[in-house]
Protein backbone atom coordinates (compact mmCIF):
# COMPACT_ATOMS: atom_id res chain seq x y z
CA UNK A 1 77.93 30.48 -124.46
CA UNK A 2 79.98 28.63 -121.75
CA UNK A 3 78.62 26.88 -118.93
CA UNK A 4 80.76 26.85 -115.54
CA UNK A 5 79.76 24.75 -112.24
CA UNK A 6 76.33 24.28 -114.48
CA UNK A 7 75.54 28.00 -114.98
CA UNK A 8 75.55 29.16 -118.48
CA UNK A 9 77.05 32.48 -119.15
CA UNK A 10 75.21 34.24 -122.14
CA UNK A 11 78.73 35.97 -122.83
CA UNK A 12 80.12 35.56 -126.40
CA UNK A 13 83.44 34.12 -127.55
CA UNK A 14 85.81 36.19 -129.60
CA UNK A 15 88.60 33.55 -129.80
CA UNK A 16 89.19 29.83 -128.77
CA UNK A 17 92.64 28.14 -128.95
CA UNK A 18 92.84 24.65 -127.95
CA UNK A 19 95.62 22.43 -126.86
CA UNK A 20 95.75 18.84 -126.89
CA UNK A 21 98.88 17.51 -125.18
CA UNK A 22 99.94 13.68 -124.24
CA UNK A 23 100.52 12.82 -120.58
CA UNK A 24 103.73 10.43 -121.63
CA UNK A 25 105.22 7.75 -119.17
CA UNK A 26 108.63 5.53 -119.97
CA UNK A 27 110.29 7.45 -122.46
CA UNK A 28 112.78 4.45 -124.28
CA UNK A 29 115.27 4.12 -127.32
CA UNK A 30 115.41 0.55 -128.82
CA UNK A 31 118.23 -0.79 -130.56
CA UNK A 32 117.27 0.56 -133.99
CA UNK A 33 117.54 4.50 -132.29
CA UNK A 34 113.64 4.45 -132.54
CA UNK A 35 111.84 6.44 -129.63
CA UNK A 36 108.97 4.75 -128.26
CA UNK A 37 106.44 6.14 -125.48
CA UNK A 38 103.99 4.73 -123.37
CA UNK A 39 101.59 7.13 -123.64
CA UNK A 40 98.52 7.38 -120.67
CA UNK A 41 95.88 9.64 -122.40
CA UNK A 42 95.28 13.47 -123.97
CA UNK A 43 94.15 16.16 -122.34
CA UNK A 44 92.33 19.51 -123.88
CA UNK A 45 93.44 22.43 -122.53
CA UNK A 46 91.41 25.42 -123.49
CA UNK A 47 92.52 29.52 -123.89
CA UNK A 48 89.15 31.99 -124.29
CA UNK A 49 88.58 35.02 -124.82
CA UNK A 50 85.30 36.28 -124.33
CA UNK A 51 83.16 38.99 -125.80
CA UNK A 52 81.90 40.99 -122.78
CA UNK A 53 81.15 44.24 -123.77
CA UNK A 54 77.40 43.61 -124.00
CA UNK A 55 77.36 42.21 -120.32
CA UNK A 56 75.77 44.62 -117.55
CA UNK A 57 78.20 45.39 -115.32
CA UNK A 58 76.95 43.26 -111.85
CA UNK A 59 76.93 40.02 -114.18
CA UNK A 60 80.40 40.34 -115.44
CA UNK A 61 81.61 40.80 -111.42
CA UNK A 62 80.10 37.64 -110.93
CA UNK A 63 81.60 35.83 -113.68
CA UNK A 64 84.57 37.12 -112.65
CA UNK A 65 84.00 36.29 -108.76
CA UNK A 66 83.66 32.38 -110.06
CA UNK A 67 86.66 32.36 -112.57
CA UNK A 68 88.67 33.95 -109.82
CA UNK A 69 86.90 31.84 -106.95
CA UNK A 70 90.11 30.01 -104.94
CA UNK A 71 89.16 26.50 -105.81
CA UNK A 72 90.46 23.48 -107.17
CA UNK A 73 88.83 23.16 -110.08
CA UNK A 74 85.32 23.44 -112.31
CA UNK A 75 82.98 21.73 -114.25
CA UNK A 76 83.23 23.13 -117.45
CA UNK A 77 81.51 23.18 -120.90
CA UNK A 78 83.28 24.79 -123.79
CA UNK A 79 83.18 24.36 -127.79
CA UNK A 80 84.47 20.88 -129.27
CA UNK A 81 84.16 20.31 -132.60
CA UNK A 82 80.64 20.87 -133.76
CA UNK A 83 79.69 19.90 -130.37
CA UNK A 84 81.15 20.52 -127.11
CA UNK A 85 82.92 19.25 -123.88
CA UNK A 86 81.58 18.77 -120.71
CA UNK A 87 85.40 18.18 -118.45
CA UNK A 88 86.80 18.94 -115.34
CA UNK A 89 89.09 22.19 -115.47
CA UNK A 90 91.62 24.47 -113.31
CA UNK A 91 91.13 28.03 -113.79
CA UNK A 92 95.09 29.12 -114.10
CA UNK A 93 94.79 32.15 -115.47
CA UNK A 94 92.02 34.64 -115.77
CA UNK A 95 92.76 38.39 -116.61
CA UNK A 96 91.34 41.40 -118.34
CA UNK A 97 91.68 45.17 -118.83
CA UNK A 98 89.69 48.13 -117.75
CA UNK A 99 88.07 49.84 -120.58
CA UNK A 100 86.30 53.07 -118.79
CA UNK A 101 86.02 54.54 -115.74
CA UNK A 102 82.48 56.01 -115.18
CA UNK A 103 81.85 58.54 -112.38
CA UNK A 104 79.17 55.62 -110.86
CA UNK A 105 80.40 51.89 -112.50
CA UNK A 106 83.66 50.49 -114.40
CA UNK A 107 83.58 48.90 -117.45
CA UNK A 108 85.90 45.69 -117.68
CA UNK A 109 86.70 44.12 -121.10
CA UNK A 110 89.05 41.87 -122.75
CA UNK A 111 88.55 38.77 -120.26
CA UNK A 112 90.87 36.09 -120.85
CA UNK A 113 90.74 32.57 -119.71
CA UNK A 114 92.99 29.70 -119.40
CA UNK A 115 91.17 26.22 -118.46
CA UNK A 116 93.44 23.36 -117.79
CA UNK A 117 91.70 19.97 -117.90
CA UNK A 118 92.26 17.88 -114.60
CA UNK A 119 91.81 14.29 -116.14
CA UNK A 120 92.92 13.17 -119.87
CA UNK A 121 89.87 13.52 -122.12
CA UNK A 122 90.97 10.18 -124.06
CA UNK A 123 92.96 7.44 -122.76
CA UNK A 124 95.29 4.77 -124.39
């Protein structure tokens, strides 16, 4: 389950990858040839795919509408851990396949998502 703008979605999750990158500032070689960073926090970026086959047809349009909704961002709640994380997230990608065309609805499956966190998650 995944919960966007505080709506949960009973929609199931076939695959999560996570990313944790390091927003880096001042980038600087000492004398010695050692590296050193300044680093300014992590951030989790998250790529789901979700199981939607069991999901009547008008609900997955409107999960669709809000993952495709032109705005800046979402409040988000995904898997962390054995817990999960409640974060602030752009929507940069969301896409997905048609998987029959019925004579009175479509059938939509394989939906993809790509949340990008807005604010690091950790800080230094």
């Amino acid at each position: 389950m995944i919960t966007i703008d505080g709506v949960n979605y009973s929609v199931g999750i076939i695959k999560i990858t996570r990313k944790a990158s390091q927003k880096i500032e001042n980038i600087g070689i000492t004398l010695d040839l050692r590296k050193h960073y300044d680093i300014q926090g992590t951030y989790y970026d998250y790529e789901v795919e979700l199981a939607t086959q069991h999901m009547n047809v008008s609900a997955y349009d409107r999960l669709y509408e809000i993952l495709t909704a032109p705005v800046e961002s979402h409040r988000v709640v995904l898997p962390y851990g054995q817990s999960t994380l409640n974060f602030e997230a752009r929507i940069s990608v969301a896409s997905d396949s048609l998987v029959k065309n019925f004579s009175t609805f479509k059938k939509w499956g394989t939906l993809k998502v790509t949340f990008e966190a807005l604010e690091p998650q950790k800080e230094a």
